[in-house]
Protein backbone atom coordinates (compact mmCIF):
# COMPACT_ATOMS: atom_id res chain seq x y z
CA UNK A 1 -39.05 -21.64 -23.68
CA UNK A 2 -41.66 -19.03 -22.01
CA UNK A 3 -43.66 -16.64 -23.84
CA UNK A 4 -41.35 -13.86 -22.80
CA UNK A 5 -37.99 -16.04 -24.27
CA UNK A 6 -40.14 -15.58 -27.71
CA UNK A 7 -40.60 -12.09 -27.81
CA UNK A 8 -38.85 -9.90 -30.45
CA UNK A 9 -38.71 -5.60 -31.20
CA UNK A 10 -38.48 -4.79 -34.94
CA UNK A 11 -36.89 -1.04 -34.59
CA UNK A 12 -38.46 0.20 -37.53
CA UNK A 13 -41.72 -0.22 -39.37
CA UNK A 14 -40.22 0.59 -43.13
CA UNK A 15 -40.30 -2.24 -45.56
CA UNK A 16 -37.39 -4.32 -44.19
CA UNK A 17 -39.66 -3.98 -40.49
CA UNK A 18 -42.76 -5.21 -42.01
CA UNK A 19 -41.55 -8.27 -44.16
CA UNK A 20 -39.54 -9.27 -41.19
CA UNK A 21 -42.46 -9.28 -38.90
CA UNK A 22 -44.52 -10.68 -41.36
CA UNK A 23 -42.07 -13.69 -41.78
CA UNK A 24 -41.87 -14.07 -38.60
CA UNK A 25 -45.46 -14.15 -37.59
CA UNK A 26 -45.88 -17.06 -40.18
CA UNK A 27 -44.73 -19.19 -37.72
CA UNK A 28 -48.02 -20.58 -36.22
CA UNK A 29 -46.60 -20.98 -32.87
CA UNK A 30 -48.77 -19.05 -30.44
CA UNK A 31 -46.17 -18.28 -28.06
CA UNK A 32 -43.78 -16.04 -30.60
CA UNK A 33 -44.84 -12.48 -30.02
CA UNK A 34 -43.83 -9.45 -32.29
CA UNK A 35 -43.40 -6.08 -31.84
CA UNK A 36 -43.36 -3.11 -34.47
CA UNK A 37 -41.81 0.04 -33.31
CA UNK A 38 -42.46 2.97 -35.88
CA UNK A 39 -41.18 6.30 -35.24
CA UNK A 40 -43.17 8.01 -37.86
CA UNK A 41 -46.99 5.69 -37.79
CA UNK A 42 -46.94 4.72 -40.90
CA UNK A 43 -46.20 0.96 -41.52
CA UNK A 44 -44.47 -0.29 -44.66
CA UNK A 45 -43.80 3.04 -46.06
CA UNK A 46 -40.67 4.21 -44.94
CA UNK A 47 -38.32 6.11 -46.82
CA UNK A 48 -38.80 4.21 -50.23
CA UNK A 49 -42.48 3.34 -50.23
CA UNK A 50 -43.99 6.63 -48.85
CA UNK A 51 -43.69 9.02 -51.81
CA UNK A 52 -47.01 10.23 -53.25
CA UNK A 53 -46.34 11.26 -56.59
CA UNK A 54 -48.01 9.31 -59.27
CA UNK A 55 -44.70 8.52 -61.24
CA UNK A 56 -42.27 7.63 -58.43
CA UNK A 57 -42.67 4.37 -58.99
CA UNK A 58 -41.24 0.88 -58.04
CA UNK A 59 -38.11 -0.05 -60.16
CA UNK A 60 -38.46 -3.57 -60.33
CA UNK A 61 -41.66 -5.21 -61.73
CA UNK A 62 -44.44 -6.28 -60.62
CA UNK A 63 -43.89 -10.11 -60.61
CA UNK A 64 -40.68 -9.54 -58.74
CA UNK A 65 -42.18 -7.53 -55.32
CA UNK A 66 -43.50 -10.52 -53.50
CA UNK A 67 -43.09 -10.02 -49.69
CA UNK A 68 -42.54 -13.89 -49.92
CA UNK A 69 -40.16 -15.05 -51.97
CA UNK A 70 -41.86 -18.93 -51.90
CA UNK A 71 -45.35 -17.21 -53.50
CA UNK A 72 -43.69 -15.15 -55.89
CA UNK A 73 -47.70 -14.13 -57.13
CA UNK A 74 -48.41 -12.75 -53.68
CA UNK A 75 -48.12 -8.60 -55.10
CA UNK A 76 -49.51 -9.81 -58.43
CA UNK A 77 -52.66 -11.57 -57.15
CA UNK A 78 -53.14 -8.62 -54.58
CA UNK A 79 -52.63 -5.93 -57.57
CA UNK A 80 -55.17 -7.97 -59.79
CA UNK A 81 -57.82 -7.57 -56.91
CA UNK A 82 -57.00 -3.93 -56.09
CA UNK A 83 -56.48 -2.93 -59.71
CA UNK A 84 -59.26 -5.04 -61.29
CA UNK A 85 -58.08 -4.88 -65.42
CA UNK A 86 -55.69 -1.91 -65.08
CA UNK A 87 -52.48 -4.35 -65.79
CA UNK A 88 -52.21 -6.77 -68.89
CA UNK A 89 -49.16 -8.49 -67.11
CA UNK A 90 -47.13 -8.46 -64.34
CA UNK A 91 -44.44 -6.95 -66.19
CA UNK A 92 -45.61 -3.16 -64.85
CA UNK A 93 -43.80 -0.88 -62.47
CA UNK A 94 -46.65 0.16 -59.76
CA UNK A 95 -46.50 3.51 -57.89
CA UNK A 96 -44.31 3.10 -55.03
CA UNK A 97 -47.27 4.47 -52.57
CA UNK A 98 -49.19 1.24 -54.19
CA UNK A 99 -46.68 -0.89 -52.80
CA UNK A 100 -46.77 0.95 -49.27
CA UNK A 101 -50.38 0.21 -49.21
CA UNK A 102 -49.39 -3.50 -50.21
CA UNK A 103 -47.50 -3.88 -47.39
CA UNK A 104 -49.26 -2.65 -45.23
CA UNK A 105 -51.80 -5.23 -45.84
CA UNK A 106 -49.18 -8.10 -45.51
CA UNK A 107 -48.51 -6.05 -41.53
CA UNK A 108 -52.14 -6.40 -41.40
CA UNK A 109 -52.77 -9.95 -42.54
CA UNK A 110 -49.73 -11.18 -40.43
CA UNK A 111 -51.28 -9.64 -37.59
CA UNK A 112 -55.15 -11.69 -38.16
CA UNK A 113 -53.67 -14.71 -38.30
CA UNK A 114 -53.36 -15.15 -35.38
CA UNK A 115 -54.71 -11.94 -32.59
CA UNK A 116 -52.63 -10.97 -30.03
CA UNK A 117 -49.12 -11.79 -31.53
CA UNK A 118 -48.37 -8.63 -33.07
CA UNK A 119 -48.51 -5.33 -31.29
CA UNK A 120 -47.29 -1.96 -33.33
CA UNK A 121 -46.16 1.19 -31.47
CA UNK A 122 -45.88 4.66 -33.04
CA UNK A 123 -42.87 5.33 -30.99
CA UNK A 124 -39.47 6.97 -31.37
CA UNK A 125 -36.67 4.27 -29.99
CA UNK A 126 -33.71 6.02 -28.36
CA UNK A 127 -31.64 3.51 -27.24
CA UNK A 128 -31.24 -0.62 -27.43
CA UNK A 129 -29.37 -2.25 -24.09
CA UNK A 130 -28.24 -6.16 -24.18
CA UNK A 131 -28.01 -7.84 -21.40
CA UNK A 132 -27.69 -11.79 -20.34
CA UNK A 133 -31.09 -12.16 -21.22
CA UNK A 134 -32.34 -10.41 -23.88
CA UNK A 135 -33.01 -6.62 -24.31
CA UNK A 136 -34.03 -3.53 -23.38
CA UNK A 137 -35.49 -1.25 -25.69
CA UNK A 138 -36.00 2.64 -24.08
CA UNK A 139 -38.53 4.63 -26.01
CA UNK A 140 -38.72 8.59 -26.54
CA UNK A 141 -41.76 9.13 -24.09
CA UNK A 142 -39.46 7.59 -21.37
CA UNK A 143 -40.82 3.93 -21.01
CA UNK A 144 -38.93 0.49 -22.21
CA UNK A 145 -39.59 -2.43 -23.63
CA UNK A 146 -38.13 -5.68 -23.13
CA UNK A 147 -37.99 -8.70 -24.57
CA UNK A 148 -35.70 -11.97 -25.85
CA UNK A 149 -34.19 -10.27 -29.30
CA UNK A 150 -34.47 -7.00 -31.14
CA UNK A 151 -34.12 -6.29 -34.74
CA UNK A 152 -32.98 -2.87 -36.56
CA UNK A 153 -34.71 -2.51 -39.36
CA UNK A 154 -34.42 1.23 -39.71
CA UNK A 155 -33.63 1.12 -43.49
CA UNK A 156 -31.78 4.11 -45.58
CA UNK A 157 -30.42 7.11 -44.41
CA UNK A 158 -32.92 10.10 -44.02
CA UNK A 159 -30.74 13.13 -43.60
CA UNK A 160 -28.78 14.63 -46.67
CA UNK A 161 -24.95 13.37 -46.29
CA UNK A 162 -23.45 16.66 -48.27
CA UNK A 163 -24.86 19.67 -47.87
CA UNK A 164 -24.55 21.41 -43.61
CA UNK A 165 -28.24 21.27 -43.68
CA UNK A 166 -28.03 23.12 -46.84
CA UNK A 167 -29.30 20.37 -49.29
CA UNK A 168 -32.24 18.66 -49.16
CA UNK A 169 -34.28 15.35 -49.44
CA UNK A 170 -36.39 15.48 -52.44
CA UNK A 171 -39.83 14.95 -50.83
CA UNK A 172 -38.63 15.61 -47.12
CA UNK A 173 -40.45 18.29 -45.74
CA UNK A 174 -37.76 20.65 -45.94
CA UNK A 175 -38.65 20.05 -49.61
CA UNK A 176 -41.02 23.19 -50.14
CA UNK A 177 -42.62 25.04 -53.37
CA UNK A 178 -39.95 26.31 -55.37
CA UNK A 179 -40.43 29.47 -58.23
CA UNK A 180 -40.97 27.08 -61.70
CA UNK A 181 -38.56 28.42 -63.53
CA UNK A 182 -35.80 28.48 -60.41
CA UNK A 183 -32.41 26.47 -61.58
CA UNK A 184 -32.30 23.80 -59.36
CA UNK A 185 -28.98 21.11 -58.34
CA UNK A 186 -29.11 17.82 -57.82
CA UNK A 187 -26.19 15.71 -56.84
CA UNK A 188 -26.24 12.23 -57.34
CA UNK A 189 -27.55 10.74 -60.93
CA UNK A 190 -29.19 7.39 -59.59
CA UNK A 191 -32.83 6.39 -58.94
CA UNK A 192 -32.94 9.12 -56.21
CA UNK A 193 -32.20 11.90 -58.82
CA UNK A 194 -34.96 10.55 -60.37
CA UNK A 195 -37.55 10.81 -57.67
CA UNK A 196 -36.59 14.39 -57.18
CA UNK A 197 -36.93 14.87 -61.04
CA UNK A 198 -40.16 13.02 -60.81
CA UNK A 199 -40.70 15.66 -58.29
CA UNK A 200 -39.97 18.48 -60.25
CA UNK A 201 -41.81 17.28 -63.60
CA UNK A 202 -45.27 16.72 -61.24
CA UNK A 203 -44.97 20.67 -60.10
CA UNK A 204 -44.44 21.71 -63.48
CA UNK A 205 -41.04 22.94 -63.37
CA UNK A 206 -39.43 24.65 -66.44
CA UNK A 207 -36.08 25.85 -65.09
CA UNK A 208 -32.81 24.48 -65.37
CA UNK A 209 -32.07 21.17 -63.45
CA UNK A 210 -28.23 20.40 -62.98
CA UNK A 211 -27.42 16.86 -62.12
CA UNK A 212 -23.75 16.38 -60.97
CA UNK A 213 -22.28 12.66 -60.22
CA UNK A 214 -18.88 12.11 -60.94
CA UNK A 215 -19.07 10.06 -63.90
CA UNK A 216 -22.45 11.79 -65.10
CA UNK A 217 -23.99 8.70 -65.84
CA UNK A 218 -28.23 7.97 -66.23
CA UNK A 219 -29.79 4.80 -64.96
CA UNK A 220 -30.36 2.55 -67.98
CA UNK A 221 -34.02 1.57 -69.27
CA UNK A 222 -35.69 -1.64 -67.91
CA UNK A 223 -36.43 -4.55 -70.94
CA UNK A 224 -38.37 -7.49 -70.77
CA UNK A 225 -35.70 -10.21 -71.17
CA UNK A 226 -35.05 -13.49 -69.17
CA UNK A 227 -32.11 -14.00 -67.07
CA UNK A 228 -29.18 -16.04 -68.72
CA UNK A 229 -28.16 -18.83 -66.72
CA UNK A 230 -25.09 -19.18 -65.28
CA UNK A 231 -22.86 -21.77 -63.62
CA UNK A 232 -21.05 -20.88 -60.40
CA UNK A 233 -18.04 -22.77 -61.37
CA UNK A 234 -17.96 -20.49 -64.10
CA UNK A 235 -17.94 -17.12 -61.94
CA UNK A 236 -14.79 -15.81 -60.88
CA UNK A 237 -15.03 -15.38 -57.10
CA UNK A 238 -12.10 -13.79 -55.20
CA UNK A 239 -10.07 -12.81 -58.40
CA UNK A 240 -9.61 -8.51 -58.94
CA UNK A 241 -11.97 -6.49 -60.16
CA UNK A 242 -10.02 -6.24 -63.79
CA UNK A 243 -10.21 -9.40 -64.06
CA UNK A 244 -13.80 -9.94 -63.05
CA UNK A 245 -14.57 -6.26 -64.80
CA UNK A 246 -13.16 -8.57 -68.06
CA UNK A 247 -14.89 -12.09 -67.90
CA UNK A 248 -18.43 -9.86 -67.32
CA UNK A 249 -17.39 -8.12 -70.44
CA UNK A 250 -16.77 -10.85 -72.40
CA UNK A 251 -20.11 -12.77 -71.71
CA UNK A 252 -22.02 -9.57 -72.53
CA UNK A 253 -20.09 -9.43 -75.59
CA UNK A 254 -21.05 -13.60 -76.52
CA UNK A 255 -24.37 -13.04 -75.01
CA UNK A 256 -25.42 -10.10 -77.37
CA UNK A 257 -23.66 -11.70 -80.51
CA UNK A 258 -25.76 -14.34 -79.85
CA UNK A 259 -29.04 -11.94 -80.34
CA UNK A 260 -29.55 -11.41 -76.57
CA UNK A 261 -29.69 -8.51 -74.45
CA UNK A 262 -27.02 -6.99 -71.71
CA UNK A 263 -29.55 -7.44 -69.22
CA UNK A 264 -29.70 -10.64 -69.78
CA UNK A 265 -26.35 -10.95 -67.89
CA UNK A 266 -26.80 -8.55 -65.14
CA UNK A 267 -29.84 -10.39 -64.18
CA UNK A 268 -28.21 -14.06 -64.62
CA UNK A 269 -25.60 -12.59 -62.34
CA UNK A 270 -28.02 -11.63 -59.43
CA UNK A 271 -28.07 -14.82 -57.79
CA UNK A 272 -23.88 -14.53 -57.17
CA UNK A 273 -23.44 -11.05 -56.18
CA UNK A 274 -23.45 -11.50 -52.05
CA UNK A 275 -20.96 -14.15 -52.94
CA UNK A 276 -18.84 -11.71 -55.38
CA UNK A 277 -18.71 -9.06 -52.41
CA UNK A 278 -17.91 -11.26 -49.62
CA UNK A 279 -15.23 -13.04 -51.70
CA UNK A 280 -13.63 -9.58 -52.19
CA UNK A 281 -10.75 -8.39 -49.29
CA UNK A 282 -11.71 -4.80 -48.19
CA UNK A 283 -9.47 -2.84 -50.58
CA UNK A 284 -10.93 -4.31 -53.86
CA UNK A 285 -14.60 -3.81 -52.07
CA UNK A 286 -12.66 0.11 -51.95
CA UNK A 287 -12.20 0.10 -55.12
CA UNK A 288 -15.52 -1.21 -56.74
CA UNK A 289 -17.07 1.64 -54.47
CA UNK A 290 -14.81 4.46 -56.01
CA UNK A 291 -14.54 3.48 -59.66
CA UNK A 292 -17.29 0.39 -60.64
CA UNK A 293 -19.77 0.99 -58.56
CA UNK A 294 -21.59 3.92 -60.69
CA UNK A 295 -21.11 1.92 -64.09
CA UNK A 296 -22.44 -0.63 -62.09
CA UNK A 297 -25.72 0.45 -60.65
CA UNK A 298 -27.32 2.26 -64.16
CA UNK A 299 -27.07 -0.98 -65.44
CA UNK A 300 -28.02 -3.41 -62.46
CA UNK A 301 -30.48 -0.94 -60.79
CA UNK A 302 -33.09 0.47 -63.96
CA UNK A 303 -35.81 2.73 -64.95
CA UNK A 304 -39.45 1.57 -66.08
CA UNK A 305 -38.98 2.29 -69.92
CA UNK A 306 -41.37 5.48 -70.01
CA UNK A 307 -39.69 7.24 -66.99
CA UNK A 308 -36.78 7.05 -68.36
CA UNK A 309 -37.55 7.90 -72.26
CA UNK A 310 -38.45 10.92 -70.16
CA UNK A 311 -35.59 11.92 -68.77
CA UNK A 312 -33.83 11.24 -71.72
CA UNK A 313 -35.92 13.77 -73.68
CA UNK A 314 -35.46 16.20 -70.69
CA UNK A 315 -31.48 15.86 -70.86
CA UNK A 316 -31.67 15.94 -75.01
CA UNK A 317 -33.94 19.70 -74.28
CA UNK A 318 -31.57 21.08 -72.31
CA UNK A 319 -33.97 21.70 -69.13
CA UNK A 320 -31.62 18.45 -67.71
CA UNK A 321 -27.64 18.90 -67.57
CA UNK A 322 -25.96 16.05 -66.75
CA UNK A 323 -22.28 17.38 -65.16
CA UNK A 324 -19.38 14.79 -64.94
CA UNK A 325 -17.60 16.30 -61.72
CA UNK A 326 -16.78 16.15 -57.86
CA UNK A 327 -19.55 18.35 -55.46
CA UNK A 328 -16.75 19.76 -53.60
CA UNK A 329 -19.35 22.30 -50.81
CA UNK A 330 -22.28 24.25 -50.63
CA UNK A 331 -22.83 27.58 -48.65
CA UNK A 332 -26.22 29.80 -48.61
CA UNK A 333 -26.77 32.54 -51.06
CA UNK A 334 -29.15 34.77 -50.18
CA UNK A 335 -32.21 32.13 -50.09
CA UNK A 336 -30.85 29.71 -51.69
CA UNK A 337 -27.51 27.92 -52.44
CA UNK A 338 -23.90 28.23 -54.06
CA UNK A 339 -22.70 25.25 -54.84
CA UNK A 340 -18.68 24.49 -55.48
CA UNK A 341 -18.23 21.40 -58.16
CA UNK A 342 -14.91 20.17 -59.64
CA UNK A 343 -15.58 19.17 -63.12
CA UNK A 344 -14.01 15.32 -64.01
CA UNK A 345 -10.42 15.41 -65.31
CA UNK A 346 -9.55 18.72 -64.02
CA UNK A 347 -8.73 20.49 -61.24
CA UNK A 348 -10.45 23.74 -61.71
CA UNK A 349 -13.22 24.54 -59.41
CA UNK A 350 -16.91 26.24 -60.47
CA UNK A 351 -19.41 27.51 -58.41
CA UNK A 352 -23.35 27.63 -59.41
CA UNK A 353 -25.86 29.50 -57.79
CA UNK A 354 -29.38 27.69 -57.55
CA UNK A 355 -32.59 27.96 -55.43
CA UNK A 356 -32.39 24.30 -54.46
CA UNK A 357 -29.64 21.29 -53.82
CA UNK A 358 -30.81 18.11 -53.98
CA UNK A 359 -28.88 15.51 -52.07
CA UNK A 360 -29.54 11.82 -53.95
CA UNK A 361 -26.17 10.18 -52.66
CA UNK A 362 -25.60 6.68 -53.08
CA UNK A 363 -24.82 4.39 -50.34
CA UNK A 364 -20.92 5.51 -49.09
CA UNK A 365 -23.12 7.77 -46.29
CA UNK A 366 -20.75 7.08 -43.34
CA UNK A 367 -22.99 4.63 -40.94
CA UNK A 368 -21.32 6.68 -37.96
CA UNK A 369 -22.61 10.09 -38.88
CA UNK A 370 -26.30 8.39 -39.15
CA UNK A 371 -28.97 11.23 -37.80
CA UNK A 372 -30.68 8.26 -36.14
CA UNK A 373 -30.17 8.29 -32.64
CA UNK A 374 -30.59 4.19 -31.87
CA UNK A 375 -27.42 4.06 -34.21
CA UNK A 376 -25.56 6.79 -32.71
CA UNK A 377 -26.14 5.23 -29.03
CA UNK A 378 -25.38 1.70 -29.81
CA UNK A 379 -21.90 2.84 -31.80
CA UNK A 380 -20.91 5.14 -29.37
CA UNK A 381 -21.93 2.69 -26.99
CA UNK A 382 -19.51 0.60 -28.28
CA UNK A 383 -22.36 -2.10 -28.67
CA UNK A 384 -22.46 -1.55 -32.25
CA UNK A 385 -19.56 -0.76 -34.76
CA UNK A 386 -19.31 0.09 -38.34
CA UNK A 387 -18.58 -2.49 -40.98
CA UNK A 388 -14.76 -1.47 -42.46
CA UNK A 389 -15.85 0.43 -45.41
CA UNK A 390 -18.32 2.68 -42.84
CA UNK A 391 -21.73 1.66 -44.96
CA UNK A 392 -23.69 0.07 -42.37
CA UNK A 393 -23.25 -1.68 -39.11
CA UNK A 394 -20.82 -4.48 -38.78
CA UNK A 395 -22.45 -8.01 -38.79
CA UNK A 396 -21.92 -11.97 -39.05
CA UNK A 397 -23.26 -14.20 -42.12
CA UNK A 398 -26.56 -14.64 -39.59
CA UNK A 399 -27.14 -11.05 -39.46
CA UNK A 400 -26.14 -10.47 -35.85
CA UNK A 401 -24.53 -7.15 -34.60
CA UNK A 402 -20.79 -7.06 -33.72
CA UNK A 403 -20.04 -4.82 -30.99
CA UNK A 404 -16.90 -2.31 -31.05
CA UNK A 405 -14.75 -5.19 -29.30
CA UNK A 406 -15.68 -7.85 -31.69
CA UNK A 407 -18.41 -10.02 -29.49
CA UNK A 408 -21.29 -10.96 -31.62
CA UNK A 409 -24.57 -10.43 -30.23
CA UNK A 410 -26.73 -12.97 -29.06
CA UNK A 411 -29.85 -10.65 -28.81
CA UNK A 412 -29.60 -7.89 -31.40
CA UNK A 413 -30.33 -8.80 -35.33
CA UNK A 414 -29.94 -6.35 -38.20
CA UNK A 415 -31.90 -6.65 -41.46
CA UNK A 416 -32.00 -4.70 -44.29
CA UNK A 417 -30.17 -1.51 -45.51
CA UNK A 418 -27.89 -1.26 -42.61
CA UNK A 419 -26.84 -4.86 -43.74
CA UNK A 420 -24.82 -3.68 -46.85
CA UNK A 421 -21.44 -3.83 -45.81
CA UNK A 422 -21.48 -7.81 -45.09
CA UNK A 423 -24.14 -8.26 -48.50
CA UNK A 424 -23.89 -4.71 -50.23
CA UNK A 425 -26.85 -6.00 -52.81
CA UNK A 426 -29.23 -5.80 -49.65
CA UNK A 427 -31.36 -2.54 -51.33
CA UNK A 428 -34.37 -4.55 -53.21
CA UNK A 429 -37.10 -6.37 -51.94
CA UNK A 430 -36.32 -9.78 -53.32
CA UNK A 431 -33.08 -9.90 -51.51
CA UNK A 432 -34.56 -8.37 -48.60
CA UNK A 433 -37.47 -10.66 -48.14
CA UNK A 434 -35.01 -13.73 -48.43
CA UNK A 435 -32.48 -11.77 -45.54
CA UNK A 436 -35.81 -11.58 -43.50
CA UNK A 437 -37.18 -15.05 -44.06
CA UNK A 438 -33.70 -17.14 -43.01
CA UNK A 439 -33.66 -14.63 -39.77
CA UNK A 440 -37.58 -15.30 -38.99
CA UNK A 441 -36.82 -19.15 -39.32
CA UNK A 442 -33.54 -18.69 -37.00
CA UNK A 443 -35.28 -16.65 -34.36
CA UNK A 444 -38.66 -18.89 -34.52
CA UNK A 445 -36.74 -21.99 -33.21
């Protein structure tokens, strides 16, 4: 195989980008060339690693955000050296603009290893073309680039879902100075309502924050407790959610009589979720989205401890509501927004006027309304289709795209976010890391 058979375009230079490429480029053979296409020109600090504010921090700890998951003290030794003394164990929750700078030295260690292998553009992709070969990759500025396989690893959704360009991104730049004391919306009441709370608390702001989710639950505090272990004849694969929902219960239950912890379980769980979803048939995948899935992720996906004593003390003052109910629309009023909600159990329908709406969705944003155009040209290209529930792209177990008539790629890979339909827990580094590493060892053959 030539040179030019072992070239490869990563579409995005977010985390998912970098910790493919830097996988990849562990592969000491001189001829495997990688490219790193970056829209915005800033590497390993895409959506989730580029916020500045000192408390948006990284939700799992420290000895968990290895870019490899076979030198699980990578981050840690790295922090130790950047942070001389500032942690007393690796059971801290860094800044998330820490870990951008993190890996953006992995990008940049990958790349000494061996000159000339890696080559990153700051360049907005328009469009990905397969043909016999390999691929064509067009770029804004009207060139192309072409090599054996290409890689999307454009990561999470940038543009509000709700809203008709109404609502914002916390952050975004749409995201300007607001009057302190202004009464503000969020909708959503995950780990993104907490960045634009974060947000909030950094500018000082005293008025009235309204978070509305439709079971108006928090994110649950992080502990320092060991995964249980358990057997995977013991897990019920491919049985309903009730039943599941019950056995999960049930080991909580023994676990915590026994003087342990809840987390305990979520966390001895990890290892079997992929395997949970894909054993699933599309409506019970349905209905984990509509009805588990928010019980779910306050207890799988949690807050360092002091963020969230935090926001507990801001929902017990009253400056944080917390509204059980369905965001039904949104209009503009006057220069701000009216929001329509449906409060939970009825069907009676409020409106609340507010400077600001926040838009912290979750991950049912339908893949085919995506604001990124190499997305919307490969679906309505028909070389790319959505998975069946609409959350990402449709793919096989090896991560390659399925086109609209059902032929698997042979050129195009998909890693990451974009991934969650086939592997839904595809969100956190240490599952994306190991999605990168068996593609990198696939592709480096």
């Amino acid at each position: 195989m030539s040179a030019a058979n072992k070239s490869i375009i990563i579409i995005g230079g977010g985390a998912s980008g970098v910790l493919l490429a830097a996988h990849l480029l562990r592969n000491p053979d001189p001829d495997l060339r990688v490219t790193l296409v970056e829209r915005q020109g800033r590497f390993g600090q895409g959506l989730a690693y580029s916020a500045l504010q000192r408390d948006h921090r990284v939700n799992v700890p420290a000895r968990g955000m290895s870019a490899f998951a076979d030198d699980p003290e990578h981050f840690w030794r790295w922090l130790q050296r950047r942070e001389p003394g500032r942690h007393a164990t690796s059971w801290t929750f860094v800044p998330r603009r820490v870990y951008g700078a993190y890996l953006e030295h992995v990008l940049r260690e990958a790349g000494e290893s061996l000159p000339g292998r890696l080559r990153v553009l700051s360049e907005e992709v328009d469009a990905v073309r397969e043909s016999k070969t390999g691929v064509e990759v067009a770029l804004a500025n009207g060139t192309s680039l072409v090599a054996r396989w290409a890689a999307l690893a454009v990561g999470h959704e940038t543009q509000p879902a709700r809203g008709k360009g109404i609502a914002v991104r916390a952050t975004s730049d749409r995201d300007t100075a607001l009057p302190p004391d202004s009464p503000v919306m969020i909708l959503g009441s995950g780990l993104s309502m907490v960045d634009a709370w974060v947000s909030l608390s950094e500018t000082k702001h005293t008025g009235p924050v309204t978070v509305v989710s439709r079971n108006g639950l928090l994110p649950q505090a992080h502990r320092d407790v060991a995964p249980i272990t358990i057997d995977a004849a013991d897990v019920p694969f491919g049985t309903s959610l009730t039943y599941l929902t019950r056995w999960f219960r049930e080991l909580i239950a023994e676990t915590e009589a026994n003087g342990g912890d809840w987390r305990s379980v979520v966390d001895g769980l990890r290892p079997f979720n992929q395997r949970l979803w894909q054993s699933w048939p599309d409506h019970e995948k349905r209905r984990f989205l509509r009805h588990l899935r928010p019980w779910w992720n306050v207890h799988r996906h949690r807050l360092p401890p002091d963020l969230h004593a935090g926001l507990v003390r801001a929902v017990e003052s009253g400056q944080v509501e917390l509204v059980a109910a369905e965001f039904v629309g949104i209009e503009r009023q006057g220069d701000g927004a009216r929001a329509t909600i449906r409060p939970r159990g009825t069907e009676r329908r409020e409106t609340i006027d507010v400077a600001r709406v926040y838009d912290c969705g979750g991950v049912s944003v339908d893949v085919t309304a995506s604001a990124n155009p190499v997305i919307r040209q490969l679906i309505t290209a028909s070389s790319a289709r959505p998975d069946p529930l609409h959350i990402g792209l449709d793919v096989d177990e090896q991560t390659a795209l399925i086109a609209g008539d059902g032929t698997v790629s042979q050129h195009i890979r998909v890693v990451g976010p974009l991934t969650r339909g086939r592997f839904f827990e595809i969100e956190a580094i240490p599952d994306i890391r190991v999605q990168c590493a068996k593609l990198a060892a696939t592709l480096g053959t």
